[in-house]
N, C-alpha and C. Protein backbone atom coordinates (compact mmCIF):
# COMPACT_ATOMS: atom_id res chain seq x y z
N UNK A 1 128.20 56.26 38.81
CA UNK A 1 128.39 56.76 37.46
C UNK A 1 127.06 57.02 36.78
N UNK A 2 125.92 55.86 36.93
CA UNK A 2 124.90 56.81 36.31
C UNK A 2 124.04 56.17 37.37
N UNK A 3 122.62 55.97 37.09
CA UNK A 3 121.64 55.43 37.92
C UNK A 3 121.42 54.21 38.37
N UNK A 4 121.31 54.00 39.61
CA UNK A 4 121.04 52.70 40.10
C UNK A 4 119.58 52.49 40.19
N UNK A 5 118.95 53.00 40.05
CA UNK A 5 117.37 52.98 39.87
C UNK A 5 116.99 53.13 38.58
N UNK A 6 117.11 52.85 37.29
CA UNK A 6 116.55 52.82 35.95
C UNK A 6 115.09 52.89 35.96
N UNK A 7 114.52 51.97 36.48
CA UNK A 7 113.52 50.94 36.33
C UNK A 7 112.68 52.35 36.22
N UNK A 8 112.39 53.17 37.23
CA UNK A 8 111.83 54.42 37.62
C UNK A 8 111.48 55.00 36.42
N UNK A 9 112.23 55.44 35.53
CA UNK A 9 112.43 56.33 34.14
C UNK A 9 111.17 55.54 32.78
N UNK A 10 110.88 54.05 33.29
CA UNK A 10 110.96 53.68 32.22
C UNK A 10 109.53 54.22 31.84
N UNK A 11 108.42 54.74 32.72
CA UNK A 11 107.48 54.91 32.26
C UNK A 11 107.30 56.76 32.41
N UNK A 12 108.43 56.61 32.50
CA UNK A 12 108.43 58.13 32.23
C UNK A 12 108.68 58.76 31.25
N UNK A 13 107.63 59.58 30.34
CA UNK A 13 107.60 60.50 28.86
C UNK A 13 109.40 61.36 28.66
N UNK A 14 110.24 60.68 27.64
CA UNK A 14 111.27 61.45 27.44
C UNK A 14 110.64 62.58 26.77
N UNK A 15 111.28 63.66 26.34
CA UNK A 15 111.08 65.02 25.77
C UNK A 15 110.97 64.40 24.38
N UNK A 16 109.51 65.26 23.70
CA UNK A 16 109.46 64.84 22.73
C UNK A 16 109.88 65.30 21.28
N UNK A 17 109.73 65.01 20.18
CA UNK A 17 110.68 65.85 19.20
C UNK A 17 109.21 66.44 18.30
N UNK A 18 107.94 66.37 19.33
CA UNK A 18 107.17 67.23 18.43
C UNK A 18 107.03 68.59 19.50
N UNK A 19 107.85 68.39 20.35
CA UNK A 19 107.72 69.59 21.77
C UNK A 19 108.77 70.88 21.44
N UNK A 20 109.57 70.23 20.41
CA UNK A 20 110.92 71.26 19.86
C UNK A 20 110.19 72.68 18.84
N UNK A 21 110.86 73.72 19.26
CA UNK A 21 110.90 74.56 18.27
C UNK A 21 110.86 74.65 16.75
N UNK A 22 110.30 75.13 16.06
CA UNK A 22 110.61 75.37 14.64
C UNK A 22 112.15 75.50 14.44
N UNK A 23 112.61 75.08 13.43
CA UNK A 23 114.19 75.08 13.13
C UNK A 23 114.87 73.94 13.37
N UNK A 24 114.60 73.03 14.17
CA UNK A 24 115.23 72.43 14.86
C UNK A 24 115.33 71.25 14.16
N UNK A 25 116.00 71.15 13.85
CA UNK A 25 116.23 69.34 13.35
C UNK A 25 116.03 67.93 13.74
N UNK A 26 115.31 67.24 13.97
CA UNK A 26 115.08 66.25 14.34
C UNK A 26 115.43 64.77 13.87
N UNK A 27 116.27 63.95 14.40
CA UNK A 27 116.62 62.96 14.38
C UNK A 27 116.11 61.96 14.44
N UNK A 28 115.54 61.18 13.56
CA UNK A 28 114.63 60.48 12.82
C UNK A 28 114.39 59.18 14.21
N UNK A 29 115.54 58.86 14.66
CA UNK A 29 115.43 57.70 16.01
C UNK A 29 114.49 58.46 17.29
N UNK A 30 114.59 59.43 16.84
CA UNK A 30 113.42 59.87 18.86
C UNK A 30 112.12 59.60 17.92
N UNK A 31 111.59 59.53 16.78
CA UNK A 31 110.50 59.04 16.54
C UNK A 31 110.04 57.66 16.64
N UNK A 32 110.90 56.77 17.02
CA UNK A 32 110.43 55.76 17.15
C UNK A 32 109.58 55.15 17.93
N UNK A 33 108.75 54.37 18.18
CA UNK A 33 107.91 53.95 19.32
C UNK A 33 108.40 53.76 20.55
N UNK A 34 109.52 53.10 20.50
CA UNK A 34 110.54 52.49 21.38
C UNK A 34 111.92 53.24 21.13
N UNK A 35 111.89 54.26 21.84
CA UNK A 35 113.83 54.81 21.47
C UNK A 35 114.91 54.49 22.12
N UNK A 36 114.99 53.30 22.87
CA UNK A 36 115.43 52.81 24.01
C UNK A 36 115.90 51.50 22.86
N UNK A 37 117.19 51.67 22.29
CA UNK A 37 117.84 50.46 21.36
C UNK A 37 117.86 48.82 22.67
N UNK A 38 118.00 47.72 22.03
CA UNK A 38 118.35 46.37 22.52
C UNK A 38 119.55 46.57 23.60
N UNK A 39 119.01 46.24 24.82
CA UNK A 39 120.13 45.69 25.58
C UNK A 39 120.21 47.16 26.23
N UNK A 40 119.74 48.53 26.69
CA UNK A 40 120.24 49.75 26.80
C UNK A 40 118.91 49.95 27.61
N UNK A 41 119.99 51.09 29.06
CA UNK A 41 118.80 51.30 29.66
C UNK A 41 118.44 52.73 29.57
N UNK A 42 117.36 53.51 30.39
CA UNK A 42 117.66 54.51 30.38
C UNK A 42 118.00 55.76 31.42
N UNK A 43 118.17 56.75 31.51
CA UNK A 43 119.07 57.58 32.42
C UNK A 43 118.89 59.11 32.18
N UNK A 44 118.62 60.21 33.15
CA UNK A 44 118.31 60.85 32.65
C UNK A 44 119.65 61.46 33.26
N UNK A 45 120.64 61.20 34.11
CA UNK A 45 122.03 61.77 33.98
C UNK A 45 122.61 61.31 32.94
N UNK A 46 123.94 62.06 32.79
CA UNK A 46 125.16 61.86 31.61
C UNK A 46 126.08 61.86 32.32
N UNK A 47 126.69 60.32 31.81
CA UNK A 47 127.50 60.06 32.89
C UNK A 47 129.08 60.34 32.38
N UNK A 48 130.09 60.43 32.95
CA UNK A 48 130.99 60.97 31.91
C UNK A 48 132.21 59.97 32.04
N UNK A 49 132.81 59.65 30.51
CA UNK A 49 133.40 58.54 30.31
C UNK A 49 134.33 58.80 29.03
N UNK A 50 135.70 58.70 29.22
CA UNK A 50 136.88 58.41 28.10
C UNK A 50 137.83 57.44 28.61
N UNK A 51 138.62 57.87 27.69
CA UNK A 51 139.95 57.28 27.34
C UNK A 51 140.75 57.64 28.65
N UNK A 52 140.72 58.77 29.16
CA UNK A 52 142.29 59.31 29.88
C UNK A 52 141.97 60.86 30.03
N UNK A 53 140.37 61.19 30.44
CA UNK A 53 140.33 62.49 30.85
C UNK A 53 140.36 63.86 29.92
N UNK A 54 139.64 64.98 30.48
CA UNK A 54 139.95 66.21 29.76
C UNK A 54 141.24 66.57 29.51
N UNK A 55 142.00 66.77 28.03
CA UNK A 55 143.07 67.60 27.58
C UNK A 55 142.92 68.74 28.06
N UNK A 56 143.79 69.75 28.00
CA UNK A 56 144.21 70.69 28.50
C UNK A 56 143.80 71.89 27.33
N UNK A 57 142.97 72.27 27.15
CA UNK A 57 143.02 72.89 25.15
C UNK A 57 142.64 74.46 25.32
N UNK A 58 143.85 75.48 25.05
CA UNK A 58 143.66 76.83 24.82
C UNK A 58 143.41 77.37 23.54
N UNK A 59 141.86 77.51 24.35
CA UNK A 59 141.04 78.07 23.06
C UNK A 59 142.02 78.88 21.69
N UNK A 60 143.12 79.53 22.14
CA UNK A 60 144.06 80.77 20.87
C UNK A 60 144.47 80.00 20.22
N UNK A 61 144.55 78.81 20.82
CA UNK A 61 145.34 77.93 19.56
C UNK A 61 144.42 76.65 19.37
N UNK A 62 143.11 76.74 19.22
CA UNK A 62 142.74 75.64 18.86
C UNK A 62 142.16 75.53 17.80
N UNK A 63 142.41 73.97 16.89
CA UNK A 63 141.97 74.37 15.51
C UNK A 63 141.19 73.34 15.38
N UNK A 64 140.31 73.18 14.03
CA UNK A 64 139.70 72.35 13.44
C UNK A 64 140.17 72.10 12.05
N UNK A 65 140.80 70.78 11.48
CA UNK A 65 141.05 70.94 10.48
C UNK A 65 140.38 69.90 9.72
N UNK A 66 140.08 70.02 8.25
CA UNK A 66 139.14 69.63 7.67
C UNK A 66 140.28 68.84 6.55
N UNK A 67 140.63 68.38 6.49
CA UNK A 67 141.50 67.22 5.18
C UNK A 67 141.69 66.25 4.58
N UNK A 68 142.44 65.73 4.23
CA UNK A 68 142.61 64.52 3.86
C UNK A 68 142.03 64.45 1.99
N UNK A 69 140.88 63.84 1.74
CA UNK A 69 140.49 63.70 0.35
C UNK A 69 139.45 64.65 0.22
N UNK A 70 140.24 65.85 0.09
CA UNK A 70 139.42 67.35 -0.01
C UNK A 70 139.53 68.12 -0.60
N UNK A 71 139.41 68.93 -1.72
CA UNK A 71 140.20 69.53 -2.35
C UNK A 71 140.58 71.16 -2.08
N UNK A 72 140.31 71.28 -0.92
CA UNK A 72 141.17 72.95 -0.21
C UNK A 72 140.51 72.43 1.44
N UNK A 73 142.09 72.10 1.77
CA UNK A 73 142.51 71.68 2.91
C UNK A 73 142.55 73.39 3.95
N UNK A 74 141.38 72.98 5.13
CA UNK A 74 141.38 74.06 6.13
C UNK A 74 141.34 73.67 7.46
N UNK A 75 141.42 75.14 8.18
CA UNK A 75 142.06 75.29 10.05
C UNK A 75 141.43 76.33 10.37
N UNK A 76 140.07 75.89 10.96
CA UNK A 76 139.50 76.84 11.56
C UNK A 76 139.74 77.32 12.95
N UNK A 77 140.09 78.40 13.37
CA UNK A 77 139.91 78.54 14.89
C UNK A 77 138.88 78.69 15.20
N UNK A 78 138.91 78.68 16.94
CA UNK A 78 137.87 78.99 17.57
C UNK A 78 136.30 79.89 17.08
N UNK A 79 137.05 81.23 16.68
CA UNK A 79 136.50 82.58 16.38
C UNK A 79 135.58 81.86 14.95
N UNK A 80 136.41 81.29 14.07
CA UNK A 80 135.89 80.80 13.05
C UNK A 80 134.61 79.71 12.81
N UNK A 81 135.17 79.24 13.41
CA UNK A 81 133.94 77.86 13.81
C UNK A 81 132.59 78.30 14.34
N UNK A 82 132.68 79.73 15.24
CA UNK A 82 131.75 79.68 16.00
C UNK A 82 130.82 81.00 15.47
N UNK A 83 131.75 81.38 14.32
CA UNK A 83 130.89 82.54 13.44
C UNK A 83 129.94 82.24 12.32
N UNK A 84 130.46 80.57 11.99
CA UNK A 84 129.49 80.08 10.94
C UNK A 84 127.93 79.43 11.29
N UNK A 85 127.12 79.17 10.57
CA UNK A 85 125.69 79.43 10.91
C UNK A 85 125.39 78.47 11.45
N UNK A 86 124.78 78.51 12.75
CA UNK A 86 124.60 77.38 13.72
C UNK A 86 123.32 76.55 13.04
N UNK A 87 123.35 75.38 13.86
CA UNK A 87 121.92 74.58 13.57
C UNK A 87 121.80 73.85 15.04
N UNK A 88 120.67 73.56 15.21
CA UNK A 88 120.07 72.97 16.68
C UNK A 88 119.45 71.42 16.11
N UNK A 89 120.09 70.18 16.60
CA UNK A 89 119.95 69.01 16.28
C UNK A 89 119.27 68.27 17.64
N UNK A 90 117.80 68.01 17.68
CA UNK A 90 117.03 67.01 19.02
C UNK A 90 117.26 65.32 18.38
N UNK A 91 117.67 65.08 19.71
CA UNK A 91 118.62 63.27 19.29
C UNK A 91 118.95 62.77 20.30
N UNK A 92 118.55 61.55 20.02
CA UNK A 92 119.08 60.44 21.61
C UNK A 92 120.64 60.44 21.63
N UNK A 93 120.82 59.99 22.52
CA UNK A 93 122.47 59.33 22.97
C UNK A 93 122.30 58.31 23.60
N UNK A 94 123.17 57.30 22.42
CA UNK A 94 123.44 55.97 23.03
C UNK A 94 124.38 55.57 23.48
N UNK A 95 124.75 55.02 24.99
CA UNK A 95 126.63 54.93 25.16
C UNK A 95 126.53 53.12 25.07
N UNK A 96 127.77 52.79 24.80
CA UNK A 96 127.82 51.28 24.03
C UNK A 96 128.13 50.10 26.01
N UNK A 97 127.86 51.26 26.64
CA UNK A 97 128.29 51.03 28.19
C UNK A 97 126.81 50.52 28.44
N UNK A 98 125.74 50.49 27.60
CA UNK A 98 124.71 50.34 28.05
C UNK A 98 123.61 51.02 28.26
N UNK A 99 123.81 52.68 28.70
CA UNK A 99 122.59 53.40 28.65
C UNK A 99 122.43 54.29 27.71
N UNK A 100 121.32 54.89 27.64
CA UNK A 100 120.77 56.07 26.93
C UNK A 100 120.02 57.41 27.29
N UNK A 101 120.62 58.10 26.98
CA UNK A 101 120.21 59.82 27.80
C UNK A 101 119.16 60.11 26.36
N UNK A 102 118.15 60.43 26.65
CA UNK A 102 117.21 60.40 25.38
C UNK A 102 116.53 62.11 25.77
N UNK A 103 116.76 62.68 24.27
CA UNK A 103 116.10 64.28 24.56
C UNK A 103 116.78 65.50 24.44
N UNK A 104 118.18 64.98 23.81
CA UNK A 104 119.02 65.87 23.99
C UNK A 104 119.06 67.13 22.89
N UNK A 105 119.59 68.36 23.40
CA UNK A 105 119.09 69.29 22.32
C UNK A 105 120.92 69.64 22.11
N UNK A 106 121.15 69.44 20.76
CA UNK A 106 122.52 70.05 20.58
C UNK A 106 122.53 71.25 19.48
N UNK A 107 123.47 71.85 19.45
CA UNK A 107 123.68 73.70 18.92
C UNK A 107 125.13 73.49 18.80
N UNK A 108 125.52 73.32 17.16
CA UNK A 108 126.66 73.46 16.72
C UNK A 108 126.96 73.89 15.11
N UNK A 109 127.51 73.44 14.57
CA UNK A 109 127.71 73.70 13.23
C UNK A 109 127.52 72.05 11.92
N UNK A 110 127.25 72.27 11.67
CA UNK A 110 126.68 70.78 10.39
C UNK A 110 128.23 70.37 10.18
N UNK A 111 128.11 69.17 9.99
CA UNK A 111 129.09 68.72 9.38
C UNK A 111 128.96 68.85 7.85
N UNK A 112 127.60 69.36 7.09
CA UNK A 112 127.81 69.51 6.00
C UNK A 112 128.75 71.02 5.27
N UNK A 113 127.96 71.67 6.90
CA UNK A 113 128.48 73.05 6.17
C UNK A 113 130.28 72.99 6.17
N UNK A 114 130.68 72.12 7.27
CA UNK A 114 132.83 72.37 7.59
C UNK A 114 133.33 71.20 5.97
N UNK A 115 132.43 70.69 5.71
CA UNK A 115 132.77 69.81 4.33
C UNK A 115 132.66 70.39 3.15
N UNK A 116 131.64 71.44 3.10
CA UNK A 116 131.46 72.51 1.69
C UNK A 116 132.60 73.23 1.80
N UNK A 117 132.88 74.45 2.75
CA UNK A 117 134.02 74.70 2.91
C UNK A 117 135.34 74.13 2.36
N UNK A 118 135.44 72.96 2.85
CA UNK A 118 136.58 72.67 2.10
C UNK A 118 136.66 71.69 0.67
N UNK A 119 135.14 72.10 0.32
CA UNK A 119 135.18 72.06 -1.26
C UNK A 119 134.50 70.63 -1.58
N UNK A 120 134.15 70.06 -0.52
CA UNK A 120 133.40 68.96 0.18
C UNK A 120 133.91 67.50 -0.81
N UNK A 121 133.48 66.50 -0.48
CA UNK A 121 134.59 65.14 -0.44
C UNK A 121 135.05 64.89 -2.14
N UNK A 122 135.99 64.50 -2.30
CA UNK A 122 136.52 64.23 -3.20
C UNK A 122 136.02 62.91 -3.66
N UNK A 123 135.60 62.20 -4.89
CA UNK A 123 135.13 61.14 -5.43
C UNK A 123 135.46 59.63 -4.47
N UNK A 124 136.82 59.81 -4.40
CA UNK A 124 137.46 58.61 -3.78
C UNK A 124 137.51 58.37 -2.42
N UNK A 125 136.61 59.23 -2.03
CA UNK A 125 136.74 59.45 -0.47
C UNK A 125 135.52 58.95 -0.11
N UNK A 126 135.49 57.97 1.26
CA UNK A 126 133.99 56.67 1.34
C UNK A 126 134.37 56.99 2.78
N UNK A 127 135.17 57.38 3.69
CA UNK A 127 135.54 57.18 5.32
C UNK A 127 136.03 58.61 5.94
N UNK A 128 135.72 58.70 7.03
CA UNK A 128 136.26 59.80 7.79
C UNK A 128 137.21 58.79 8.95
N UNK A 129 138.24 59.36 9.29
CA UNK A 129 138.90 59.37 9.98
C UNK A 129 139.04 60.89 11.37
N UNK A 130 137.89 60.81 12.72
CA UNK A 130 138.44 61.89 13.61
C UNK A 130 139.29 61.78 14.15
N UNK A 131 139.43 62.72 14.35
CA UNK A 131 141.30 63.31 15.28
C UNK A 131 140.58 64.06 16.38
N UNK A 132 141.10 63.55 17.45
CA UNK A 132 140.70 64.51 18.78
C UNK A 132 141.99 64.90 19.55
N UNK A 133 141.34 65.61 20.84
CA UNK A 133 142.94 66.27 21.23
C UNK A 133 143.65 66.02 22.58
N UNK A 134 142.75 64.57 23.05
CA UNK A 134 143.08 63.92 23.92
C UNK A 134 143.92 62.55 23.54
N UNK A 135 145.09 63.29 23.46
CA UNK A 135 146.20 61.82 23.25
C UNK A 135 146.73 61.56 21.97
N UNK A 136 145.89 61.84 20.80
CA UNK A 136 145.93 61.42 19.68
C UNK A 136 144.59 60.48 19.30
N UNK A 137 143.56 60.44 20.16
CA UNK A 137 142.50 59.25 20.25
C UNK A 137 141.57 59.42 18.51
N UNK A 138 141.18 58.79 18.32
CA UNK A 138 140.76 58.79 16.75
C UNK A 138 139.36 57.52 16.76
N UNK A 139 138.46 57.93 15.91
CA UNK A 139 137.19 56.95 15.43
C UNK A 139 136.93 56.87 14.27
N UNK A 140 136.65 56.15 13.55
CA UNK A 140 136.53 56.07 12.22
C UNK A 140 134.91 56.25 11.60
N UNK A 141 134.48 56.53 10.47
CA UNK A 141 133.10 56.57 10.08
C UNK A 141 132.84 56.65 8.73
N UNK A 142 131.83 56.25 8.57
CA UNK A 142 131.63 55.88 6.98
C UNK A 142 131.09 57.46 6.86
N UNK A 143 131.43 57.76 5.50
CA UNK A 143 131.80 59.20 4.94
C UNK A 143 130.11 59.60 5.29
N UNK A 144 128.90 58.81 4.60
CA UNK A 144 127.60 59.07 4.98
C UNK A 144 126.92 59.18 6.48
N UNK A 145 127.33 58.55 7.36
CA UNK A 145 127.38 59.37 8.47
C UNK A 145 127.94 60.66 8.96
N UNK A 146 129.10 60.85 8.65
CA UNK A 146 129.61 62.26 8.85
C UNK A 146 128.40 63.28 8.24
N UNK A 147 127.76 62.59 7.25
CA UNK A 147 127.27 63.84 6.32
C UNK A 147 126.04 63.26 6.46
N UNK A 148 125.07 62.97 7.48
CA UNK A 148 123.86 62.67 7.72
C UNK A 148 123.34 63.83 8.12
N UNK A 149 121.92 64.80 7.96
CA UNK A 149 121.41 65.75 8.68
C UNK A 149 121.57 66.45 9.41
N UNK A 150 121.61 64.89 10.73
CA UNK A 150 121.39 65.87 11.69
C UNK A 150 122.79 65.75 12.61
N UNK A 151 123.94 65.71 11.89
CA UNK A 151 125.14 65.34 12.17
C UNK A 151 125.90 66.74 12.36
N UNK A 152 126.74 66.81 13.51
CA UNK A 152 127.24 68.10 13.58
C UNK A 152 128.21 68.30 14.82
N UNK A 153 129.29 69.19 14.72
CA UNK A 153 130.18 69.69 15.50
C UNK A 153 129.74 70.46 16.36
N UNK A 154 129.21 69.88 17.80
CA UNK A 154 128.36 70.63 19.28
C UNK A 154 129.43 71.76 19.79
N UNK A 155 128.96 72.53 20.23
CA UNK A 155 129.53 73.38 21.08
C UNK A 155 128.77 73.20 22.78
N UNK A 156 127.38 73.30 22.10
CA UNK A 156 126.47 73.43 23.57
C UNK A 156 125.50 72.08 23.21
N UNK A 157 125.05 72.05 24.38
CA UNK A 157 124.34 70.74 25.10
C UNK A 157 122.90 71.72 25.85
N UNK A 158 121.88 70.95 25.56
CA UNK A 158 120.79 71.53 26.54
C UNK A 158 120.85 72.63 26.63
N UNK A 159 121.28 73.52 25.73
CA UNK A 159 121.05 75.34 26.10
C UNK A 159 122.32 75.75 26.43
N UNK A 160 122.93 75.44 27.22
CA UNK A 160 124.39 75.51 27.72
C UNK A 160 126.04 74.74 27.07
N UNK A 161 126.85 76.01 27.04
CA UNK A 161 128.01 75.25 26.69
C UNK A 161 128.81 74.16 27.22
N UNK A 162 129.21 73.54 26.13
CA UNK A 162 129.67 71.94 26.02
C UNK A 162 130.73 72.42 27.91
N UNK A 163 130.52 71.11 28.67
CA UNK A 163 131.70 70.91 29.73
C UNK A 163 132.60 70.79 29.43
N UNK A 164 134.15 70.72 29.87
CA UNK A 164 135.49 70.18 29.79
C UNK A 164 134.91 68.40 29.75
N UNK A 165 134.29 67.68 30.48
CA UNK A 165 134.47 66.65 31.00
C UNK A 165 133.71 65.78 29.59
N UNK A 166 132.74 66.85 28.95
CA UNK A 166 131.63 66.27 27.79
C UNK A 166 132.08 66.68 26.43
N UNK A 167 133.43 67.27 26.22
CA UNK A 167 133.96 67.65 25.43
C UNK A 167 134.36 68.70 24.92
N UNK A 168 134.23 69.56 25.56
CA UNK A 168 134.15 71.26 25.30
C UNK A 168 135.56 71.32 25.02
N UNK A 169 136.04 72.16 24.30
CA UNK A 169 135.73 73.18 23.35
C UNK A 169 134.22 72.92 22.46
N UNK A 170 134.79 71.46 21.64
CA UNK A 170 133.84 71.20 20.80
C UNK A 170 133.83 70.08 20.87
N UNK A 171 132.48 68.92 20.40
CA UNK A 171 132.71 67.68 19.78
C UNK A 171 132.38 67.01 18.88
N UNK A 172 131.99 65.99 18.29
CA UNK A 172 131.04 65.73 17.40
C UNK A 172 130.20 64.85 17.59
N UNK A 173 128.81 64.81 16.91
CA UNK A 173 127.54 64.39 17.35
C UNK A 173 127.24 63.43 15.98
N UNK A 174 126.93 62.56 16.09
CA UNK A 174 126.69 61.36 15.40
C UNK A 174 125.29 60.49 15.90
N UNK A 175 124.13 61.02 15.73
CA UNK A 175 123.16 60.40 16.94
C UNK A 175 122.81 59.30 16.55
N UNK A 176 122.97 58.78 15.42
CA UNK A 176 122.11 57.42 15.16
C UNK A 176 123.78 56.05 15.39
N UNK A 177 124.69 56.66 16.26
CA UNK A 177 125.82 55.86 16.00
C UNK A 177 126.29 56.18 17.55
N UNK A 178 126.59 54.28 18.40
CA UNK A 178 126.93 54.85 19.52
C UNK A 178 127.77 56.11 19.67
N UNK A 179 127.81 56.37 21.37
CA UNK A 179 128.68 57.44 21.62
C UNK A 179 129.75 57.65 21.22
N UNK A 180 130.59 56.43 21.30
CA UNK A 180 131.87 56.45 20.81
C UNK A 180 132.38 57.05 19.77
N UNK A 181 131.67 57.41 18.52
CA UNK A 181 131.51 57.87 17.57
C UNK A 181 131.52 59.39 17.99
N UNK A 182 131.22 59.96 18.43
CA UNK A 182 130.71 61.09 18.77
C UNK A 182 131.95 62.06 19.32
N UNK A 183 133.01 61.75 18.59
CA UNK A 183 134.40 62.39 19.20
C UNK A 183 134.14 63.37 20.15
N UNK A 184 135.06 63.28 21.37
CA UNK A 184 134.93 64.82 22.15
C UNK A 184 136.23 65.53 22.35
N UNK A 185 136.22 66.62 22.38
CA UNK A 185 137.42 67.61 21.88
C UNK A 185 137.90 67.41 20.63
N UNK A 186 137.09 67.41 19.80
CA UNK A 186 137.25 66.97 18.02
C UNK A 186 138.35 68.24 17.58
N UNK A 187 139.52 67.80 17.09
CA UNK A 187 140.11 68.66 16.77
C UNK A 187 140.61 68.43 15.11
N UNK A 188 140.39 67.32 14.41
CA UNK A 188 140.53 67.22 13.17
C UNK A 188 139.05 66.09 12.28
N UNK A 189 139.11 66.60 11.14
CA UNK A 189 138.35 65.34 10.31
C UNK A 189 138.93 65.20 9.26
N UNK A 190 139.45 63.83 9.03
CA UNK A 190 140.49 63.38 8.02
C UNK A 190 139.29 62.71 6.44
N UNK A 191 139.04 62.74 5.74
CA UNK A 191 138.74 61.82 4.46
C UNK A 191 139.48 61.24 4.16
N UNK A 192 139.31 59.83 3.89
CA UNK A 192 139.87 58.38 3.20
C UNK A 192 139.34 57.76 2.49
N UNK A 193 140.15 56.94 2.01
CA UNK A 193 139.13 56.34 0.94
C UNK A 193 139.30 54.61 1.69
N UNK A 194 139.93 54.25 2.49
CA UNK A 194 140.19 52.84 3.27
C UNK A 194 139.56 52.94 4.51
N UNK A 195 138.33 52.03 4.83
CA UNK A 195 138.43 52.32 6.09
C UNK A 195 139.60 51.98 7.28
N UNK A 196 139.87 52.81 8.45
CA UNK A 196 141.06 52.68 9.28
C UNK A 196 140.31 52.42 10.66
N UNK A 197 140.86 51.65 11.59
CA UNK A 197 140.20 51.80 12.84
C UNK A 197 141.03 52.84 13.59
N UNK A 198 139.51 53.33 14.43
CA UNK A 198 140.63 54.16 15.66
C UNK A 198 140.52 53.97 16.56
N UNK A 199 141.09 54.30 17.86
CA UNK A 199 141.57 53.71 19.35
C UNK A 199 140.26 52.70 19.61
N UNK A 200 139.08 52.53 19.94
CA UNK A 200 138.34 51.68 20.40
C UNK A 200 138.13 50.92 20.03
N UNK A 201 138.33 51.22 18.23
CA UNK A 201 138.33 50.20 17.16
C UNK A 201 138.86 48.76 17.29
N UNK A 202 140.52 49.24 17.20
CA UNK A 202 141.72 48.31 18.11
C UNK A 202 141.57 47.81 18.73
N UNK A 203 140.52 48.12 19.73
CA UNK A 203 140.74 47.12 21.05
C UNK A 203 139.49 46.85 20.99
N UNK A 204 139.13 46.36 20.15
CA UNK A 204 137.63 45.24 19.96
C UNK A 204 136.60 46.06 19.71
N UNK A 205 136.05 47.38 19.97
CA UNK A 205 135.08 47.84 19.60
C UNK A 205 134.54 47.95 17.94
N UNK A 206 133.31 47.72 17.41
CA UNK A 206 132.59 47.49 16.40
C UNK A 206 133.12 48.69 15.40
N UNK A 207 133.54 48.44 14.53
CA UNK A 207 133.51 49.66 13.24
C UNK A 207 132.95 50.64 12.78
N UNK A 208 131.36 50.20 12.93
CA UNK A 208 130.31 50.89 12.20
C UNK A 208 129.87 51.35 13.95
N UNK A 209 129.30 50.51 14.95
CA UNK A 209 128.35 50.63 16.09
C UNK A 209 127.27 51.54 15.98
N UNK A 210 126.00 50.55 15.14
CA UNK A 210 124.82 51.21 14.91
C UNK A 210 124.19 50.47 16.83
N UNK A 211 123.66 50.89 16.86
CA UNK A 211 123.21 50.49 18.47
C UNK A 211 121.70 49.79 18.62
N UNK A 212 121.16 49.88 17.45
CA UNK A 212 120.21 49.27 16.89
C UNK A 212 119.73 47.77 16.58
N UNK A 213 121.62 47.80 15.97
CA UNK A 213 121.84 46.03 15.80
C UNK A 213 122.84 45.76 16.34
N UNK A 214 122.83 46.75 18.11
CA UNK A 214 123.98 46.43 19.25
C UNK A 214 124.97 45.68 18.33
N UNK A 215 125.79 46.70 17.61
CA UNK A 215 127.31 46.19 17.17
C UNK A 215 128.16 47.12 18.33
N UNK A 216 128.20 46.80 18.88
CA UNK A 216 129.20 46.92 20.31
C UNK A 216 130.67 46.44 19.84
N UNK A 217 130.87 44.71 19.81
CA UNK A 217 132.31 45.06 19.73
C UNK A 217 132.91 43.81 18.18
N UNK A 218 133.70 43.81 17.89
CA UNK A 218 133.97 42.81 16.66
C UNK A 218 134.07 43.99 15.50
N UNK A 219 133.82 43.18 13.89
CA UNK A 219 133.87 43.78 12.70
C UNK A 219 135.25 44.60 12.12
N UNK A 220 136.32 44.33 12.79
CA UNK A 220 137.64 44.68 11.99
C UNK A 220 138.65 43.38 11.73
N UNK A 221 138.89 43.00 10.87
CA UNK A 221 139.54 42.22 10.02
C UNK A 221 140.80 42.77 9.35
């Protein structure tokens, strides 16, 4: 699944975020001295890991919907999503499995811009609730992550479009918040004002999972 040789990588220069293009957004964690969080190794494969596999998802009917505590509730298709103005986000990935793919260049749409659109959060609204389109699977997030910088709905990975296996159609990118966070085949974003857990939540995984202060698993009450 990923590398049995780590050790190799460790003195090896990840890609740096002063090596990126103009435009590009940079994610405040690849500046760190050490971008390699507690307890996490590193890997320069991506290893691929869910719930229960790629859904089945035809692009004609696939939507994005933006709701909940919003005040003009929308459903973007495909065509739609992918006409609005891209942004390019450089950002580690942390999986709560232990490793970290560090360097990654993602090309999608802001989560600020699919939140203006729909008239962006309503006062009472503190939580996102995602909806993906494998199963019903769902993650929860504090409303300020959704709406952090360099936060955004991927299409492509490294230059190239998102895999079936890494989330393609689309997913979402959350870099300073394990993977888990990082819905793949994101097909809704709900606003709340309670936080709710979703599927990993339930079964012991951490609420918030900053990877920083390895919140891996606990914190729902």
């Amino acid at each position: 699944m990923f590398d049995n040789d780590l050790d190799k990588y460790q003195d090896d220069l990840p890609p740096s975020p002063d090596s990126q293009p103009p435009g590009v957004i940079i994610s405040q964690d690849t500046r760190r001295a050490n971008r390699v969080p507690p307890g996490q190794s590193r890997t320069r494969k991506w290893p691929v890991l869910d719930a229960a596999g790629p859904p089945r998802i035809d692009l004609s009917h696939w939507r994005l919907d933006i709701d909940g505590l919003v005040p003009n509730k929308i459903s973007l298709t495909w065509d739609q999503l992918t006409q609005l103005p891209q942004i390019q986000v450089f950002a580690d990935f942390h999986c709560v499995t232990r490793w970290s793919r560090l360097g990654n260049l993602w090309q999608g749409v802001s989560t600020r811009t699919l939140l203006e659109l729909a008239g962006g959060p309503n006062p009472n609204a503190h939580f996102a609730l995602i909806h993906a389109y494998d199963f019903g699977w769902t993650t929860n997030l504090p409303l300020d992550a959704l709406l952090a910088p360099d936060a955004l709905v991927a299409t492509h990975h490294d230059g190239q479009p998102l895999s079936p296996e890494h989330g393609a159609p689309a997913r979402l990118i959350i870099p300073h918040l394990y993977a888990w966070k990082s819905a793949k085949w994101i097909g809704g974003i709900e606003l709340i004002e309670h936080d709710k857990a979703g599927f990993w939540e339930r079964n012991g995984y951490h609420m918030n999972g900053d990877p920083w202060q390895e919140e891996r698993f606990g914190g729902w009450s």
